[in-house]
PDB file of N, CA and C in Angstrom:
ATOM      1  N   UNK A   1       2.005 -35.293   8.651  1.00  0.00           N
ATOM      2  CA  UNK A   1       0.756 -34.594   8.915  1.00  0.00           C
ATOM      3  C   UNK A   1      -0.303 -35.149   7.966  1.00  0.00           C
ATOM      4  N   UNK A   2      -1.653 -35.169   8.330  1.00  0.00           N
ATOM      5  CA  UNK A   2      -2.569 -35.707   7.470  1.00  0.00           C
ATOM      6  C   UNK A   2      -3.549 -35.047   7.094  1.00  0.00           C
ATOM      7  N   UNK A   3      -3.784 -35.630   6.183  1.00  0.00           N
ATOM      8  CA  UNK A   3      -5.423 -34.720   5.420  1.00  0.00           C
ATOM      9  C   UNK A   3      -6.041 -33.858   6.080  1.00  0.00           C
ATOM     10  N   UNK A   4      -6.653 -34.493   7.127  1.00  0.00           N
ATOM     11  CA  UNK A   4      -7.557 -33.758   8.447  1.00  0.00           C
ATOM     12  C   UNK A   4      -7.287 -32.905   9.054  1.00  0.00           C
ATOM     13  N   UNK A   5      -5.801 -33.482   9.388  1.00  0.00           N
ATOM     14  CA  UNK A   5      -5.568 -31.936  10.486  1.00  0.00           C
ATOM     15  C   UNK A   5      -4.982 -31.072   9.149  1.00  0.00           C
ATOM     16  N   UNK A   6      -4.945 -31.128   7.920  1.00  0.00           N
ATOM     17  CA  UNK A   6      -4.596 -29.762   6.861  1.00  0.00           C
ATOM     18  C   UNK A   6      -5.820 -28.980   6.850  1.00  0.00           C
ATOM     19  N   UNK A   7      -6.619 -29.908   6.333  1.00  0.00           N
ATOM     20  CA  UNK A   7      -8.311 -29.722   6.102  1.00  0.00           C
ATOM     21  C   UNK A   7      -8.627 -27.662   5.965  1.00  0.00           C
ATOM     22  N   UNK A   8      -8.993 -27.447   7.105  1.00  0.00           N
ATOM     23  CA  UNK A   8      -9.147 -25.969   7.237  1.00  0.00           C
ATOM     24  C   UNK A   8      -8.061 -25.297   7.055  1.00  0.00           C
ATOM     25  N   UNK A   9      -6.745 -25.054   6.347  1.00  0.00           N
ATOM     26  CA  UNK A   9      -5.896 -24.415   6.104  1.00  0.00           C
ATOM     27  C   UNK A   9      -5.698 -24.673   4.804  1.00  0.00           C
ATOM     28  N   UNK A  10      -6.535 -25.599   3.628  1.00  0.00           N
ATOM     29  CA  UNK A  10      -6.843 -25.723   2.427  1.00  0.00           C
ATOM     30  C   UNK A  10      -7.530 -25.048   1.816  1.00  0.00           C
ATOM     31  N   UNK A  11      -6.925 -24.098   0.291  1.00  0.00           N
ATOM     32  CA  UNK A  11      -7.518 -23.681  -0.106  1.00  0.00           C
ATOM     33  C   UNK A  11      -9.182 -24.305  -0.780  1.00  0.00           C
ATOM     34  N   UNK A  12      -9.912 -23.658  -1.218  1.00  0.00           N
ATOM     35  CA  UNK A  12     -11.204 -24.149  -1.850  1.00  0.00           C
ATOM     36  C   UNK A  12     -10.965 -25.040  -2.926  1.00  0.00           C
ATOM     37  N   UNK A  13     -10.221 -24.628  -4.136  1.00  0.00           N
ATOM     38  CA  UNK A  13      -9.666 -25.249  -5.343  1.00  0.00           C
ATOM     39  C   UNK A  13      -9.183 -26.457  -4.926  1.00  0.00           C
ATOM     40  N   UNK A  14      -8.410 -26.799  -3.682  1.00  0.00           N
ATOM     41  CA  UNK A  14      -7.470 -27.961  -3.559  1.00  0.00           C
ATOM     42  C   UNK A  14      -8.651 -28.610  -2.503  1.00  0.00           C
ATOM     43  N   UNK A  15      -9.121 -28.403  -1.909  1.00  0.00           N
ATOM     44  CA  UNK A  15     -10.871 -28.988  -1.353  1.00  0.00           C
ATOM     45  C   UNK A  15     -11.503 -29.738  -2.079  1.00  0.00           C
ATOM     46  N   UNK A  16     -11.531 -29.205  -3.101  1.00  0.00           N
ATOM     47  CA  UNK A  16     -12.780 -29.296  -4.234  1.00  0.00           C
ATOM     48  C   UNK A  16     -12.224 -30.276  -5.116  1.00  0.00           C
ATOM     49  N   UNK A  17     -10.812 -30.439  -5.863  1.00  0.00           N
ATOM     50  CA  UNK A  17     -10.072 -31.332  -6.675  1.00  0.00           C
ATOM     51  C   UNK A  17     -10.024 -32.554  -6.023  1.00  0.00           C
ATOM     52  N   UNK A  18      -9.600 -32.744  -4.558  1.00  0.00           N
ATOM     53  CA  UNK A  18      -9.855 -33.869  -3.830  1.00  0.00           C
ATOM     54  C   UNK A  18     -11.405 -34.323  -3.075  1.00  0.00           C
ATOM     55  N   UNK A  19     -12.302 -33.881  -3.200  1.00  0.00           N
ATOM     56  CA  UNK A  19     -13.820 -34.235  -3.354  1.00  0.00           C
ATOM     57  C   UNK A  19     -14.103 -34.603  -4.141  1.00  0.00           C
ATOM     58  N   UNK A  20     -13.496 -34.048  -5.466  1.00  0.00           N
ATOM     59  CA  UNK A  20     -13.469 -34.420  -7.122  1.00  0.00           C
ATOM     60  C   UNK A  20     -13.131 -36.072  -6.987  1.00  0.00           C
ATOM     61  N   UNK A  21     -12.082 -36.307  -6.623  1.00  0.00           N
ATOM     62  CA  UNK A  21     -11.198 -37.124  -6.730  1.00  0.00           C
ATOM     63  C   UNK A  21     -10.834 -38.244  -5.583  1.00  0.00           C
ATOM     64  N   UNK A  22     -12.020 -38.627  -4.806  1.00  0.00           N
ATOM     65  CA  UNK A  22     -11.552 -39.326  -3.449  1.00  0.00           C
ATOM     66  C   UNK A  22     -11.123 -40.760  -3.952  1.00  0.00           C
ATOM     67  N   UNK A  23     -11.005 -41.369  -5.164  1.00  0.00           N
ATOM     68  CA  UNK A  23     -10.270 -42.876  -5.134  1.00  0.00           C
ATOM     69  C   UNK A  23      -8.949 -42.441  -5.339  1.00  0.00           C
ATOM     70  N   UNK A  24      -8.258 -41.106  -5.426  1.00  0.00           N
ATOM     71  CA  UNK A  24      -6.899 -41.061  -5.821  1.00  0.00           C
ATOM     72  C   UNK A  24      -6.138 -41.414  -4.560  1.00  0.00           C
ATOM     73  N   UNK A  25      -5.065 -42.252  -5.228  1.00  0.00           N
ATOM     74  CA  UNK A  25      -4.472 -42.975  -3.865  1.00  0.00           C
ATOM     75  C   UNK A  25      -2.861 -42.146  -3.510  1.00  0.00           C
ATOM     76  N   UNK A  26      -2.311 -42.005  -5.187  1.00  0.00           N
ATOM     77  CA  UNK A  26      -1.369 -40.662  -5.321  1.00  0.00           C
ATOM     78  C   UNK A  26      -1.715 -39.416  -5.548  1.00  0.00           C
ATOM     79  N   UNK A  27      -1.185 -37.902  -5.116  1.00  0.00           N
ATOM     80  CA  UNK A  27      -1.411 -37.038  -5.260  1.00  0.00           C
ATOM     81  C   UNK A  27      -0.764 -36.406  -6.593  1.00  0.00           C
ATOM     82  N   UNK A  28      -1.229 -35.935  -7.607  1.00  0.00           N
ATOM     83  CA  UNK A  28      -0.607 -35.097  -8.404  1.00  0.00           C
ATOM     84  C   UNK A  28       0.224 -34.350  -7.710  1.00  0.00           C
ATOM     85  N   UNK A  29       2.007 -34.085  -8.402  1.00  0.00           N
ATOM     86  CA  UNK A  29       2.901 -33.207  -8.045  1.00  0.00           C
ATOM     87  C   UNK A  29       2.162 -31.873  -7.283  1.00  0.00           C
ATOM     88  N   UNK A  30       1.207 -30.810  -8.308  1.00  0.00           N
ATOM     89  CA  UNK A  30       0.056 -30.005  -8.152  1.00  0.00           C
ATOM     90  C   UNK A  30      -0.513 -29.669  -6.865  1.00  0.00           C
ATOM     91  N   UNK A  31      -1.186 -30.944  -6.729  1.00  0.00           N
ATOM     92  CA  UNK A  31      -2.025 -30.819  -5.327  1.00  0.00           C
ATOM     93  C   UNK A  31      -0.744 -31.038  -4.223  1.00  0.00           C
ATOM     94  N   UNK A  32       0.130 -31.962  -4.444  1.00  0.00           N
ATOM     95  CA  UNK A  32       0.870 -32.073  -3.246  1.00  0.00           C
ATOM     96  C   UNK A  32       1.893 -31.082  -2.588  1.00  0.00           C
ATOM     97  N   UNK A  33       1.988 -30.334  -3.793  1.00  0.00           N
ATOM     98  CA  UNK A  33       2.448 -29.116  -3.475  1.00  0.00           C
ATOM     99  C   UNK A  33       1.900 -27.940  -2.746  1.00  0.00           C
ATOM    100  N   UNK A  34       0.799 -27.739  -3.042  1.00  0.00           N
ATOM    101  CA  UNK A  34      -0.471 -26.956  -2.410  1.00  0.00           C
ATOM    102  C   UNK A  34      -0.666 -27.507  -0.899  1.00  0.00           C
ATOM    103  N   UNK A  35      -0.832 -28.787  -0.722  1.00  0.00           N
ATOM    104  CA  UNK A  35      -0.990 -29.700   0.420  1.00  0.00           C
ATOM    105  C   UNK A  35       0.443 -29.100   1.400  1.00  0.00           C
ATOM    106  N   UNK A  36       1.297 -29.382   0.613  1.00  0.00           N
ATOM    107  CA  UNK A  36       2.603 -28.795   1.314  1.00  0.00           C
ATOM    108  C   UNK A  36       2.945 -27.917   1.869  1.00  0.00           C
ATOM    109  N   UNK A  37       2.431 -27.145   1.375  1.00  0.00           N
ATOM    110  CA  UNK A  37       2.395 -25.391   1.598  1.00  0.00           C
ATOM    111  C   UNK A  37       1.519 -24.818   2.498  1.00  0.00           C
ATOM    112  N   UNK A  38       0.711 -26.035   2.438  1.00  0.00           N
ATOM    113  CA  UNK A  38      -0.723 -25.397   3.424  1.00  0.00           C
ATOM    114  C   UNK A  38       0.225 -26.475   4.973  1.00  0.00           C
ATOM    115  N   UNK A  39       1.272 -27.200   4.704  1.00  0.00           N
ATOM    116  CA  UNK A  39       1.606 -27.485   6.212  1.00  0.00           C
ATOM    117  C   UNK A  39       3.163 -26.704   6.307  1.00  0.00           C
ATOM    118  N   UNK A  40       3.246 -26.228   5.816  1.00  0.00           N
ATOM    119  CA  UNK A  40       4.000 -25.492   6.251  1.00  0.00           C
ATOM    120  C   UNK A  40       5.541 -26.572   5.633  1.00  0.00           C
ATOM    121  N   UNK A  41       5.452 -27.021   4.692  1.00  0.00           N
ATOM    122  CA  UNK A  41       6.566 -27.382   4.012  1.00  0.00           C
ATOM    123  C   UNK A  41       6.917 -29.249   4.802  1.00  0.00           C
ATOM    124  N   UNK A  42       5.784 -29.528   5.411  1.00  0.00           N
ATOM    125  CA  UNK A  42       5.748 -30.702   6.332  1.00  0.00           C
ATOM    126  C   UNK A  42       5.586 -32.058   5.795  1.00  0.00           C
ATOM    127  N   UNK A  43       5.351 -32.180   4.509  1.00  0.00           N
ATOM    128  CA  UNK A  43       4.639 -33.653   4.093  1.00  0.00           C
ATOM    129  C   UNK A  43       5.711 -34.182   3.311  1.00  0.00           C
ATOM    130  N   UNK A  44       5.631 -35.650   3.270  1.00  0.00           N
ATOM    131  CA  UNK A  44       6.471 -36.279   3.145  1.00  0.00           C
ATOM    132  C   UNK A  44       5.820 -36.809   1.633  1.00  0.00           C
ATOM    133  N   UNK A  45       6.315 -36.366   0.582  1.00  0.00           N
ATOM    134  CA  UNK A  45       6.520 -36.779  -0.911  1.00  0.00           C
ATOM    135  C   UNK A  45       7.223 -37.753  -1.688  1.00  0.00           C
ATOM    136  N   UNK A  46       6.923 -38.492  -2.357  1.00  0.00           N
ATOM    137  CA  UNK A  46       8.004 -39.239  -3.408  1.00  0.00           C
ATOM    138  C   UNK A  46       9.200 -38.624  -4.629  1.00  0.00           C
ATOM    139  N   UNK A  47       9.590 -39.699  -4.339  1.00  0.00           N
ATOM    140  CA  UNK A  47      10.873 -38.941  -5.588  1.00  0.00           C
ATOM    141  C   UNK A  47      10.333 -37.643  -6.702  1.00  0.00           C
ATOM    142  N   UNK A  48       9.352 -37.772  -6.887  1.00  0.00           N
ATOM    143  CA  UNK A  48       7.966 -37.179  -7.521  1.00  0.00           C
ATOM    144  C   UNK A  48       7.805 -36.338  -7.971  1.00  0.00           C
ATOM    145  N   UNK A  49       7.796 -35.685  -6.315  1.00  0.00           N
ATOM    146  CA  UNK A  49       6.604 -34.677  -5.979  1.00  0.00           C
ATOM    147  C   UNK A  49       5.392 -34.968  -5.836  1.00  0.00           C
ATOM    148  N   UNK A  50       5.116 -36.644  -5.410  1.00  0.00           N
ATOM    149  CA  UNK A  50       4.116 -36.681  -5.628  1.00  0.00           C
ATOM    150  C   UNK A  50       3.452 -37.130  -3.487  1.00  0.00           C
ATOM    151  N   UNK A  51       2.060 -37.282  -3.428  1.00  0.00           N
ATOM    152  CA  UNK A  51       1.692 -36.922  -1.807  1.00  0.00           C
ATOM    153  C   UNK A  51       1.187 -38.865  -1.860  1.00  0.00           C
ATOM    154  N   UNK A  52       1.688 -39.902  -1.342  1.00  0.00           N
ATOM    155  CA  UNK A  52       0.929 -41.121  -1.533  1.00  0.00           C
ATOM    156  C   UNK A  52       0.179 -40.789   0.357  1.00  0.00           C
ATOM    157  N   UNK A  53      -1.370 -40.999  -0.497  1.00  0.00           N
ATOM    158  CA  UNK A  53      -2.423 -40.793   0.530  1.00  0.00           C
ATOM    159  C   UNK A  53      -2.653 -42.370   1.924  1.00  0.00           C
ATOM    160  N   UNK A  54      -2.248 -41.652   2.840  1.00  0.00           N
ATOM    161  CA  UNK A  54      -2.941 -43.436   3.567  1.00  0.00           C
ATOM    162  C   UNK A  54      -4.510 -43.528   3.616  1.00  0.00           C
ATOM    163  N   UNK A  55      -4.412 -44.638   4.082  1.00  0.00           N
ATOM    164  CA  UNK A  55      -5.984 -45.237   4.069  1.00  0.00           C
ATOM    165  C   UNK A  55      -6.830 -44.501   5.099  1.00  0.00           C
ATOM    166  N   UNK A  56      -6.313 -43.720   5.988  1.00  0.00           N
ATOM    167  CA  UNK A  56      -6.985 -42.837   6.858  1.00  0.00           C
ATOM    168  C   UNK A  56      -7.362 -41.659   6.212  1.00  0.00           C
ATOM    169  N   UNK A  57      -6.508 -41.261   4.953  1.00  0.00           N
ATOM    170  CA  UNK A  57      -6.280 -39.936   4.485  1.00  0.00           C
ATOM    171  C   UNK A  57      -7.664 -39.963   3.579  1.00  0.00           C
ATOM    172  N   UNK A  58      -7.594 -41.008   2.943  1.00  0.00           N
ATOM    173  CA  UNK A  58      -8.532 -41.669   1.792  1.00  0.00           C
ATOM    174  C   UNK A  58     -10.010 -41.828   2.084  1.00  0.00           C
ATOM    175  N   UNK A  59      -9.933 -42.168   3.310  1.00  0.00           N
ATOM    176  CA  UNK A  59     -11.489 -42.090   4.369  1.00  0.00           C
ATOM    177  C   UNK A  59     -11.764 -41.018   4.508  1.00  0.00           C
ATOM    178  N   UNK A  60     -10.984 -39.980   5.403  1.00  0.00           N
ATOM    179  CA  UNK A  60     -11.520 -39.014   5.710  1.00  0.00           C
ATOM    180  C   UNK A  60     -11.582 -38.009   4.056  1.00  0.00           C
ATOM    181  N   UNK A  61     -11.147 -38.094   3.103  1.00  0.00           N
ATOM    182  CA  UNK A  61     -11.325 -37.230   1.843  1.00  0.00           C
ATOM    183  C   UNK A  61     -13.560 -37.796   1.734  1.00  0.00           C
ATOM    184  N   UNK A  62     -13.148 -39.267   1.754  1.00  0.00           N
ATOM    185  CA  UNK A  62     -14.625 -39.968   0.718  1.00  0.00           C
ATOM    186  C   UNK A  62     -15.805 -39.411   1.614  1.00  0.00           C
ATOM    187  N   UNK A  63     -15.738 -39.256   3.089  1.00  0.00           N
ATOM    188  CA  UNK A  63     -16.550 -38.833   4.386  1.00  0.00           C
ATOM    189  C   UNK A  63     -16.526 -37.508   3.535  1.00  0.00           C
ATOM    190  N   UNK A  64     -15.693 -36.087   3.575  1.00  0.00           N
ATOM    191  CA  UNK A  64     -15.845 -35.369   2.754  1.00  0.00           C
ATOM    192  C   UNK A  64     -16.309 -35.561   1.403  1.00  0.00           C
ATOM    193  N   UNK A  65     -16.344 -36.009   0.507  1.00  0.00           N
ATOM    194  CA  UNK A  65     -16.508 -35.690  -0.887  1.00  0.00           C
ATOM    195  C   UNK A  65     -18.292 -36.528  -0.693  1.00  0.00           C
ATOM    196  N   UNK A  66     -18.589 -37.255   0.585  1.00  0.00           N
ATOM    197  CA  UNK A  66     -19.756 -37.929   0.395  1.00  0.00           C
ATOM    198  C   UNK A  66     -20.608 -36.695   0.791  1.00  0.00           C
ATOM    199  N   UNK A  67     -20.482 -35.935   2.113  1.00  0.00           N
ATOM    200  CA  UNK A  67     -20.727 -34.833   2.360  1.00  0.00           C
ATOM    201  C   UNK A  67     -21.643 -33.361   1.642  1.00  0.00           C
ATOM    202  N   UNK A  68     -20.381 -33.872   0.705  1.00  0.00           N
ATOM    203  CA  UNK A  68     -20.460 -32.211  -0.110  1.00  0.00           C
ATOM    204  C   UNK A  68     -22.005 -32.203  -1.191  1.00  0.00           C
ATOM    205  N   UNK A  69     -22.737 -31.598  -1.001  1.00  0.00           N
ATOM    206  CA  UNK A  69     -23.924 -31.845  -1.937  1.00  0.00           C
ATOM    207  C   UNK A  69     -24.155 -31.926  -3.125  1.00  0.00           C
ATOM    208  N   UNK A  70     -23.205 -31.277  -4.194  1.00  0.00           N
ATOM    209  CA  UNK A  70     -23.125 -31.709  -5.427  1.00  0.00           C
ATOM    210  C   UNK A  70     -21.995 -33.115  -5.535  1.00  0.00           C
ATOM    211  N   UNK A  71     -21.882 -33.822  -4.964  1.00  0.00           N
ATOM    212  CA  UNK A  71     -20.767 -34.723  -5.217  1.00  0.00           C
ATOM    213  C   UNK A  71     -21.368 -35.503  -5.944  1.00  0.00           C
ATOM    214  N   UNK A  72     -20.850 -36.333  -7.153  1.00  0.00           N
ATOM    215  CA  UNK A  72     -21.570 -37.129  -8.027  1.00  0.00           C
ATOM    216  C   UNK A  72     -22.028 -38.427  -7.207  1.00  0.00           C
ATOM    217  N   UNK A  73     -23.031 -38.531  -7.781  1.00  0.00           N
ATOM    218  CA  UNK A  73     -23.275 -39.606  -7.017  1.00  0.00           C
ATOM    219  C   UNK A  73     -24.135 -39.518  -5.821  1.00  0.00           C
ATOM    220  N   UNK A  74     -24.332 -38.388  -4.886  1.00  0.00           N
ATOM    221  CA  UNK A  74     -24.779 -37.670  -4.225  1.00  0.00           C
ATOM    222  C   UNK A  74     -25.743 -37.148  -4.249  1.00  0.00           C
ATOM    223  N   UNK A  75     -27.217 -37.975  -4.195  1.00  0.00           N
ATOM    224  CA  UNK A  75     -28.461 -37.341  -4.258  1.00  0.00           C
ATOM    225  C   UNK A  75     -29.139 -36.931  -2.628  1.00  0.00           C
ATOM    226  N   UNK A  76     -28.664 -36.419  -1.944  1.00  0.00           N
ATOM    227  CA  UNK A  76     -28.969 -35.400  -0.423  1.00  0.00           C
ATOM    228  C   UNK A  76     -29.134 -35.676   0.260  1.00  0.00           C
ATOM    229  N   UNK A  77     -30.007 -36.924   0.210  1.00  0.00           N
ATOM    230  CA  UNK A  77     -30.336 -37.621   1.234  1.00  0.00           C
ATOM    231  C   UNK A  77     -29.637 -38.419   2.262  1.00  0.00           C
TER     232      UNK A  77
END
């Protein structure tokens, strides 16, 4: 399952850490757990615990985090 279709079943905090964070290519144990939970125990992790993001996952986060109006970097226009 991927980013997108989790998207709206993500809490705000775990939204917001990955807007924070759109070059992360691994997921902290943390988030991937949260990620996990929000699919219903569905995602496929490393020895870890950790979530390795694909390049689709990674797009659609930066489309979000470009989005969001305080995002650094992000003057509104």
């Amino acid at each position: 399952m991927c980013i997108s279709e989790l998207w709206d079943r993500l809490d705000s905090t775990t939204k917001n850490w990955l807007t924070d964070n759109p070059g992360c290519q691994i997921l902290p144990w943390t988030m991937s757990a949260k990620i996990s939970s929000a699919g219903g125990g569905n995602i496929d992790c490393d020895q870890h615990g950790q979530m390795v993001l694909t390049p689709e996952d990674r797009a659609f986060i930066a489309v979000k985090a470009n989005a969001t109006p305080d995002a650094p970097g992000n003057t509104g226009s």
